[in-house]
Each structure stands twice: as C-alpha cells, then as structure tokens.
C-alpha atoms as a PDB file:
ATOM      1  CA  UNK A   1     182.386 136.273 325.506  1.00  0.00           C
ATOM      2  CA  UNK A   2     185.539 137.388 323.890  1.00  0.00           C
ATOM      3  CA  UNK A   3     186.068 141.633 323.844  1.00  0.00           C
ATOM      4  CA  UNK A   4     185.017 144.809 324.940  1.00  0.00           C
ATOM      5  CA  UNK A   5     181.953 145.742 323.055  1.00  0.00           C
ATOM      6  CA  UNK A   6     178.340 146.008 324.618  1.00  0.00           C
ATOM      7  CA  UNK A   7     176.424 142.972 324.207  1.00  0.00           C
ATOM      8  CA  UNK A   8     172.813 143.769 323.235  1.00  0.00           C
ATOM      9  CA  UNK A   9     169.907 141.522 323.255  1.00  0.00           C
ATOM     10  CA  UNK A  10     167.211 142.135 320.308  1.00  0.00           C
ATOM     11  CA  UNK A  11     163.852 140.017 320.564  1.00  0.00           C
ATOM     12  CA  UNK A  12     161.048 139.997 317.616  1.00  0.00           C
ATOM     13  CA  UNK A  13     157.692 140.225 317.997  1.00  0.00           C
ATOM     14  CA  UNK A  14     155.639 137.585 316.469  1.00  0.00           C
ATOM     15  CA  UNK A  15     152.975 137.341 318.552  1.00  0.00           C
ATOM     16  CA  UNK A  16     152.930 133.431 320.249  1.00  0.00           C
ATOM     17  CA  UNK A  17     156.271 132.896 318.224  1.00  0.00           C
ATOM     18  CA  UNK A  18     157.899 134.754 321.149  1.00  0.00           C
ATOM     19  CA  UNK A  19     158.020 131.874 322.937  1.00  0.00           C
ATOM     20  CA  UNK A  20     160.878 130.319 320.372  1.00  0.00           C
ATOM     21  CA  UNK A  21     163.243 133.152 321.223  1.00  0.00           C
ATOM     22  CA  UNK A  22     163.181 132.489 324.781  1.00  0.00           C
ATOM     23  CA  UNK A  23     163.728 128.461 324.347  1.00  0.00           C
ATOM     24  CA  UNK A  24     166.593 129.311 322.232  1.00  0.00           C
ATOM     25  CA  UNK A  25     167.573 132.509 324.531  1.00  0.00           C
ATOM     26  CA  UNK A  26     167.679 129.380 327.428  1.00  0.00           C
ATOM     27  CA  UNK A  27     169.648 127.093 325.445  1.00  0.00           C
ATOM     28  CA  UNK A  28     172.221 130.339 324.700  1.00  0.00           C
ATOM     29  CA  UNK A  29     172.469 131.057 328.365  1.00  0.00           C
ATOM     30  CA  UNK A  30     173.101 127.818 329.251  1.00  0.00           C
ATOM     31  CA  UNK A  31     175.951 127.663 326.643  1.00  0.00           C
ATOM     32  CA  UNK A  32     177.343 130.803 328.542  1.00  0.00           C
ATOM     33  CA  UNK A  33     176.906 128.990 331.994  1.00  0.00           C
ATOM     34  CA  UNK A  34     175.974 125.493 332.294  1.00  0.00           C
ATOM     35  CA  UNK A  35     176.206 124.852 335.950  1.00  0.00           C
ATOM     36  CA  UNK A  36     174.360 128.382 336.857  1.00  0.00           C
ATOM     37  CA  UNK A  37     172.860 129.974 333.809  1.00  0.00           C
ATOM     38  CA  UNK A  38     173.041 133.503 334.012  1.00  0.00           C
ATOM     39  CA  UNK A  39     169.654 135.723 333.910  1.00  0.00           C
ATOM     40  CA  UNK A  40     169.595 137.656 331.100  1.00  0.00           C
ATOM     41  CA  UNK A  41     170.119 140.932 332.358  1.00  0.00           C
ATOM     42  CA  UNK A  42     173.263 140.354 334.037  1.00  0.00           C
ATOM     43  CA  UNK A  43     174.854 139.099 330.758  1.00  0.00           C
ATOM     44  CA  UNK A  44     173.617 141.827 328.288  1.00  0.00           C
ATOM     45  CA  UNK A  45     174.121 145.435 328.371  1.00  0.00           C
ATOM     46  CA  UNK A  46     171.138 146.016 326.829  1.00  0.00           C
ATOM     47  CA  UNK A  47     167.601 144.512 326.131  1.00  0.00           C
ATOM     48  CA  UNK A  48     165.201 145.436 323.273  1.00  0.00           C
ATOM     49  CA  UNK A  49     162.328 144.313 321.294  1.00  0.00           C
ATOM     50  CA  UNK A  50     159.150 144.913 318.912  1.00  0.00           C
ATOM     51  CA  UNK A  51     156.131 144.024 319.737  1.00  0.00           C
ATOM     52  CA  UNK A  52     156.188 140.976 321.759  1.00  0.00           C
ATOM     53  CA  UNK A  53     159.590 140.678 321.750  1.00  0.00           C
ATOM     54  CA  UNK A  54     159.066 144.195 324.053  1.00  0.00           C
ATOM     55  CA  UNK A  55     157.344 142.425 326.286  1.00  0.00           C
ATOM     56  CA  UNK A  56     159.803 139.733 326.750  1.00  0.00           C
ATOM     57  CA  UNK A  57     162.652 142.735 326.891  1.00  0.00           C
ATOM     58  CA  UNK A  58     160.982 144.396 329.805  1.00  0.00           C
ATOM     59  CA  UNK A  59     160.297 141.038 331.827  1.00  0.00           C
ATOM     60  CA  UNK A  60     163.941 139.700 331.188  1.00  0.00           C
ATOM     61  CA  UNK A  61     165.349 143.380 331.862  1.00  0.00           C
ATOM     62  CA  UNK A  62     163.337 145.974 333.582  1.00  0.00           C
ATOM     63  CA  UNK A  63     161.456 142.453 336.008  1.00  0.00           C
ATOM     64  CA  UNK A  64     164.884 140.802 335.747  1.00  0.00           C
ATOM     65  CA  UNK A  65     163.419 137.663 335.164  1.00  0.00           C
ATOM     66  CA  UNK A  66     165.400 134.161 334.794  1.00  0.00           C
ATOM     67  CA  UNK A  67     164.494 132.862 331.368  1.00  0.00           C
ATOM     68  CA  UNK A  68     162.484 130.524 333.131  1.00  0.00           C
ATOM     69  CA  UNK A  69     160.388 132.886 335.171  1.00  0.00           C
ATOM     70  CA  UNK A  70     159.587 134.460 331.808  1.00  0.00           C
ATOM     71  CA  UNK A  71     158.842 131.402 329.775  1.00  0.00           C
ATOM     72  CA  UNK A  72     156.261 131.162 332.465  1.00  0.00           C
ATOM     73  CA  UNK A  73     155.280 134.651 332.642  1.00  0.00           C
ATOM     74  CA  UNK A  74     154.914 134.606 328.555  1.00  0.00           C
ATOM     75  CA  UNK A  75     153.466 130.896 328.114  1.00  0.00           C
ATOM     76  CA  UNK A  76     150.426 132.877 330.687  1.00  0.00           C
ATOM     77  CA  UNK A  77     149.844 135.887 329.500  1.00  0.00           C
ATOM     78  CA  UNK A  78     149.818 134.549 325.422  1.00  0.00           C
ATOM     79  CA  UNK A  79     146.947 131.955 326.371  1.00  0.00           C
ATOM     80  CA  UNK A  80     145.072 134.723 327.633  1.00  0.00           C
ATOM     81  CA  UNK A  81     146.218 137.745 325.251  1.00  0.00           C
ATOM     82  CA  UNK A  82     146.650 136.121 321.812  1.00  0.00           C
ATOM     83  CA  UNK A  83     143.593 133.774 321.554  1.00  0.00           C
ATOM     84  CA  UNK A  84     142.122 133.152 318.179  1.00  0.00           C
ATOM     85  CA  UNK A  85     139.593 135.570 316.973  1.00  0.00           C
ATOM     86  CA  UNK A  86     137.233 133.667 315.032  1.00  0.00           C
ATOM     87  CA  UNK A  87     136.954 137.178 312.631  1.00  0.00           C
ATOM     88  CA  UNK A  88     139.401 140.185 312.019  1.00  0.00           C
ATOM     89  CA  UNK A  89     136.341 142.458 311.708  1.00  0.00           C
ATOM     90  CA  UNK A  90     133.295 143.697 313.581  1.00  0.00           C
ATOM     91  CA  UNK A  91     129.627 144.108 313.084  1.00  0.00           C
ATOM     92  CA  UNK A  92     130.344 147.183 311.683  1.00  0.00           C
ATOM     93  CA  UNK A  93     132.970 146.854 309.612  1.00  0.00           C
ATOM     94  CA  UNK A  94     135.859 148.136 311.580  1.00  0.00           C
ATOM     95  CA  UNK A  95     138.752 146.262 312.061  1.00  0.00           C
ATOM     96  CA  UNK A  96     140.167 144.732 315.071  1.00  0.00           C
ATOM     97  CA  UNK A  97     143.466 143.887 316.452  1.00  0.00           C
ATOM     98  CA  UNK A  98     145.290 140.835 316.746  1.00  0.00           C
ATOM     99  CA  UNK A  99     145.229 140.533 319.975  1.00  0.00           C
ATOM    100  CA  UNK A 100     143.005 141.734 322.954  1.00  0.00           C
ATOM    101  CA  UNK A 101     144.915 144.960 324.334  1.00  0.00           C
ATOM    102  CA  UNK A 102     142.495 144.937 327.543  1.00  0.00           C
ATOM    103  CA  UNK A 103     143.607 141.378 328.237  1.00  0.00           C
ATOM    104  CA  UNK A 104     146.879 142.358 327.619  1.00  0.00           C
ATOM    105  CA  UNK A 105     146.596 144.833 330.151  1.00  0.00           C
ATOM    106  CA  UNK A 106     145.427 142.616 332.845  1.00  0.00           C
ATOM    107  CA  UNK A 107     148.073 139.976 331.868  1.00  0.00           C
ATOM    108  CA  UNK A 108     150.830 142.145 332.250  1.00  0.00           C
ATOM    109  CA  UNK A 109     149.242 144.051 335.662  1.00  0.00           C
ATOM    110  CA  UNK A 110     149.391 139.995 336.831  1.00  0.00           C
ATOM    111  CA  UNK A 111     153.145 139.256 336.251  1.00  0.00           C
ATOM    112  CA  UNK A 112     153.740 142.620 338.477  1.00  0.00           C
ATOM    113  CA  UNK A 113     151.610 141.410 341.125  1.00  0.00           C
ATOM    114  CA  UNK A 114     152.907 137.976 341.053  1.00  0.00           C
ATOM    115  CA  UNK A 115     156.482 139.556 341.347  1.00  0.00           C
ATOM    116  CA  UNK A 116     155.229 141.536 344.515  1.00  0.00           C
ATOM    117  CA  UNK A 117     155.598 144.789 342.836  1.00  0.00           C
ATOM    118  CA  UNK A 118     152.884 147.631 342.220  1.00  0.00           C
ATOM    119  CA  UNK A 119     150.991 147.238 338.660  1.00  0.00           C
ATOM    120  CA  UNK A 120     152.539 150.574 338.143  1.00  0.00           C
ATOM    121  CA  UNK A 121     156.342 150.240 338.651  1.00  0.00           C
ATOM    122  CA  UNK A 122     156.923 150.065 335.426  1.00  0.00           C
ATOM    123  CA  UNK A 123     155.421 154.161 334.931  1.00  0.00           C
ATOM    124  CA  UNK A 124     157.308 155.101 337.935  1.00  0.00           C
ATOM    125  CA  UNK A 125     160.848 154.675 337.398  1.00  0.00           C
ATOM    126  CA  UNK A 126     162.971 156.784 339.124  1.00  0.00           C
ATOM    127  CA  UNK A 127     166.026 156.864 337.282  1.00  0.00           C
ATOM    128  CA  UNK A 128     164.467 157.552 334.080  1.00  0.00           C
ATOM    129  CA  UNK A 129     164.877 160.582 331.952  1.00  0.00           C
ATOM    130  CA  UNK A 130     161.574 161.164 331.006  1.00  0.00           C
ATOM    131  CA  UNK A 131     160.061 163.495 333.771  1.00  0.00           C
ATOM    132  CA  UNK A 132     155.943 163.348 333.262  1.00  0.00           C
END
C-alpha cells in the first residue's frame, strides 16, 4: 500500500451480516498477499468496530486471528448468539434484546479457551491505560 499514513480497519455491526465483512476482509488480504495472506493485524495499524463488527475487531486484533480463524470463531458464536427470537417482547411487556447477551458471554469465554488463553485476558491487559 502506497504512503505513510496509518491504515485503519473499521468493521460494522449488523448482527449475522458480520460475516460479509470478513469474506470480503479475506478476499482484500489476499489481494495484499496472494501466496501468504497477511493476518489482519499485522497489516493495519488499527482495528475498530460497532457492535459486532467489535467483536470481529478484538478477535482479528487483540486474539490476532487469521481471517480464517475468525470466520470460524464468528460463523460459532452467531449460531449460538443471534438465533431468532420468535417475539421481541416478554410476558410482561418489557422488551428484549436482539440477541442473547448470556450466550454471548459464553460464546466469547469459548473462543478464549479454544485459543488456550484465560476467559479473562481480555480484562487483564497489561499495557493498557486504564488502571481498575
């Protein structure tokens, strides 16, 4: 990539529709590289997202997951976390999320397991500025 400037990565949420980034985020890297596509977070300088497209961020930056890893990762944790709810409200009239946040929970506890790291890594970074 031609010049000097940082090269940032921004992901949308969207809920399943994540999944579309990262096919066309593989097809981009593979553009950049197509005997060894690079990982995402050796090519960017930075990695962001909303909503789902967080999620993606932190396993393709903070996990430093291949695009493949996280296709995985995602394809997993969105069967689980972003099933159909057959209705948007309860019994008593409250209403509920898209998406099940205890699943998501678990899901995302599993893709740090499966990466042999502690379901709390991510809380217990080091090197980041924000002392607890």
């Amino acid at each position: 990539m031609p010049g000097n400037g940082l090269r940032m990565l921004a992901l949308d949420g969207g809920g399943v529709r994540g999944l579309s980034s990262l096919m066309i985020l593989r097809r981009l890297m593979a553009t950049v590289d197509p005997d060894a596509p690079p990982k995402p977070c050796d090519y960017f300088d930075m990695i962001g997202g909303t909503s789902t497209g967080g999620l993606i961020a932190i396993m393709l930056g903070c996990l430093r997951m291949t695009v493949d890893e996280c296709i995985d990762a995602y394809t997993a944790l969105s069967d689980r976390v972003f099933e159909k709810k057959s209705h948007r409200v309860d019994i008593k009239g409250k209403l509920q999320g898209r998406f099940d946040s205890a699943e998501l929970e678990h899901a995302v506890r599993n893709i740090l397991i499966n990466r042999g790291l502690r379901e709390d890594v991510l809380l217990k970074d080091p090197d980041s500025p924000y002392k607890v």
